[in-house]
C-alpha atoms as a PDB file:
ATOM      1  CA  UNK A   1     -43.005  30.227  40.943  1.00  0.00           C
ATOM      2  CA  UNK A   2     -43.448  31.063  37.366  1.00  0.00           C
ATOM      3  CA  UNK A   3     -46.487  33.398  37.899  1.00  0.00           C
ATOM      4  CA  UNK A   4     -44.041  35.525  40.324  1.00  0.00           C
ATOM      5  CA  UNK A   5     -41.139  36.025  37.710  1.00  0.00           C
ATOM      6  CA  UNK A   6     -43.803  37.014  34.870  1.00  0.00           C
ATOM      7  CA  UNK A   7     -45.499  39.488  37.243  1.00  0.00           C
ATOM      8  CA  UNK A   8     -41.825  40.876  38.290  1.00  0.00           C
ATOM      9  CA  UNK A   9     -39.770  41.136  34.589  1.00  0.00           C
ATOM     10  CA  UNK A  10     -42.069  44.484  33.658  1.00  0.00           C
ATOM     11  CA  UNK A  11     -40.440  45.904  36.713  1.00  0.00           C
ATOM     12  CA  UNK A  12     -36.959  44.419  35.994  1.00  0.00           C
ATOM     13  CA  UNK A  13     -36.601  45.413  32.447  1.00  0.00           C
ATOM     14  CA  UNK A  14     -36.718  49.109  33.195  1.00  0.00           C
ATOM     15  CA  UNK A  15     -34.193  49.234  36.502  1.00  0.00           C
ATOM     16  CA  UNK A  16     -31.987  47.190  34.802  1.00  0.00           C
ATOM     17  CA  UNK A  17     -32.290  49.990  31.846  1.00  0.00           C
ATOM     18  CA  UNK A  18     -31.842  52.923  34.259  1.00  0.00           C
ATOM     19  CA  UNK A  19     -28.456  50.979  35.880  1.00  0.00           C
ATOM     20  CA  UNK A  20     -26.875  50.256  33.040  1.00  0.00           C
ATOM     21  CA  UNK A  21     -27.111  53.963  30.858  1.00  0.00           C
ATOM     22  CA  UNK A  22     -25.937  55.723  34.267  1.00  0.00           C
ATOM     23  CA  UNK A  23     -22.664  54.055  33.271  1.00  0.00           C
ATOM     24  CA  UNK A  24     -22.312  56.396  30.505  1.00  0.00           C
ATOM     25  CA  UNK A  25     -22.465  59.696  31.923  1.00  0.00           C
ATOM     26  CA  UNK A  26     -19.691  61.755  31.878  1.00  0.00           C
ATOM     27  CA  UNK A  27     -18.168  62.298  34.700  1.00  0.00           C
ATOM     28  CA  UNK A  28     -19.112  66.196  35.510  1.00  0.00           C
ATOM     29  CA  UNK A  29     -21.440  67.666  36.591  1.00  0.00           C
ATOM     30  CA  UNK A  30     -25.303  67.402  35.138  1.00  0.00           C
ATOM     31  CA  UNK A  31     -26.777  71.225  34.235  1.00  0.00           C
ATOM     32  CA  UNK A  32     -30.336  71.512  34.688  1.00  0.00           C
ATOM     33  CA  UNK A  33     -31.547  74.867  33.444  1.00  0.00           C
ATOM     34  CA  UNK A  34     -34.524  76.415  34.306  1.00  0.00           C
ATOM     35  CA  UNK A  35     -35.645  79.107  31.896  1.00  0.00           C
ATOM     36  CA  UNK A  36     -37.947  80.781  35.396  1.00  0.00           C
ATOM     37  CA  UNK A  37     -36.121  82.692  38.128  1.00  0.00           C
ATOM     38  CA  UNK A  38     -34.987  80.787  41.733  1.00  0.00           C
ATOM     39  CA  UNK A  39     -37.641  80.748  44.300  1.00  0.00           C
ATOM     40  CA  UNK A  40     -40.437  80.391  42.368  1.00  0.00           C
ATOM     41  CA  UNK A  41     -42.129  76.820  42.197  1.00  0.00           C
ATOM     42  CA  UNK A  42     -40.610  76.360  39.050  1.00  0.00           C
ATOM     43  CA  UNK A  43     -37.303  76.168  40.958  1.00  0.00           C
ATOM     44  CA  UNK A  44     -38.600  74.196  43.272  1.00  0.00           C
ATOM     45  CA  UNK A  45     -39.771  71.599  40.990  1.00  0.00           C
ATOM     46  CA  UNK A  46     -36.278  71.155  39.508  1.00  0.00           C
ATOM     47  CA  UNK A  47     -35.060  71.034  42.197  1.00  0.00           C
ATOM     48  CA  UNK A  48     -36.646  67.901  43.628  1.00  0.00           C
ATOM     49  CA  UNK A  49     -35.914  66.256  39.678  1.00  0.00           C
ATOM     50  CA  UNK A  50     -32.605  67.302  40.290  1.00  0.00           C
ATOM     51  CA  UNK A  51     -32.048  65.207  43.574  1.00  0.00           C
ATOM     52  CA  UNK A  52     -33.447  62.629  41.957  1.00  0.00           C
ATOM     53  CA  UNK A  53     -31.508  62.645  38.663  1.00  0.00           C
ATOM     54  CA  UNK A  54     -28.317  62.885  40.532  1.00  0.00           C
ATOM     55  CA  UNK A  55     -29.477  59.655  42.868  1.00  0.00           C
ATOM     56  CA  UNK A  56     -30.134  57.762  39.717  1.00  0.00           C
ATOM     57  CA  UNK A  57     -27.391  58.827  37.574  1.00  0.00           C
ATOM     58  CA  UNK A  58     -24.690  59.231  40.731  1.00  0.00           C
ATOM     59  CA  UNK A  59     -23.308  62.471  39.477  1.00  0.00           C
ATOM     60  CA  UNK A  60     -24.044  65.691  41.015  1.00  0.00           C
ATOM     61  CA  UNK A  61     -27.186  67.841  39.659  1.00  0.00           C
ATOM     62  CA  UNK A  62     -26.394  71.301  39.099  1.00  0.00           C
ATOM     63  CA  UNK A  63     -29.631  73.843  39.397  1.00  0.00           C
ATOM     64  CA  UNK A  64     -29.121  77.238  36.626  1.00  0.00           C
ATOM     65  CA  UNK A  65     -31.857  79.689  36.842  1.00  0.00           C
ATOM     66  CA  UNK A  66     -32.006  81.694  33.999  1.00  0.00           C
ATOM     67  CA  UNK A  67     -35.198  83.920  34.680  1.00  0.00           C
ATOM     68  CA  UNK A  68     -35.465  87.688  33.357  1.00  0.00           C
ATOM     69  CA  UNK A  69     -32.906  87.445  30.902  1.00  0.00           C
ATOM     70  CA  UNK A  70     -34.940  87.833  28.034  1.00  0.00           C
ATOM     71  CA  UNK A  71     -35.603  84.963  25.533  1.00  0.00           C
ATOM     72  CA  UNK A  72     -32.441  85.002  23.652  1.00  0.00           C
ATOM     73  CA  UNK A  73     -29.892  84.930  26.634  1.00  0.00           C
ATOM     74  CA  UNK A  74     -31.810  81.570  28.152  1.00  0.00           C
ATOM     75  CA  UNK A  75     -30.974  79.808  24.587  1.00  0.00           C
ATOM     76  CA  UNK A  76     -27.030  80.723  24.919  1.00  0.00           C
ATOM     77  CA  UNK A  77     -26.281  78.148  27.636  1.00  0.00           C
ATOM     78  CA  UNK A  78     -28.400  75.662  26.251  1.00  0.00           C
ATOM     79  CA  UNK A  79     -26.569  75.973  22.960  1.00  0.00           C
ATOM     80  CA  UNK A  80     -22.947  75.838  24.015  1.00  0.00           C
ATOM     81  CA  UNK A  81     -23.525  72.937  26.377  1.00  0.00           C
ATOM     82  CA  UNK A  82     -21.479  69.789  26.418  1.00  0.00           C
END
């Protein structure tokens, strides 16, 4: 009985982790910005971390594409983010 907790508390430790800092969130919507524009597999890719982020966390996972906007624009919403 011992041998199965010891093999099971490395997978405890970080679930327990997860459940306990998606209390904290606020309660509005994540941003996830993508510096490539929608469509591409860059998108894509966020997309699917964004499903899961918003499983883990419970709050929803908002996808901004900011692709061909030059270098400057992509760093505005990043900046005045809350």
């Amino acid at each position: 009985m011992h041998d199965d907790l010891t093999q099971a508390s490395p997978w405890f430790i970080p679930v327990a982790a997860v459940s306990g800092a998606a209390q904290n969130l606020p309660a509005r919507p994540i941003k996830l910005i993508v510096p490539f524009p929608a469509g591409g597999p860059n998108d894509i890719i966020a997309r699917v971390i964004g499903q899961r982020m918003s499983e883990l966390s419970g709050q929803p996972v908002v996808i901004d594409n900011r692709g061909g906007q030059g270098e400057g624009d992509q760093d505005a919403g990043v900046e005045t983010a809350k």
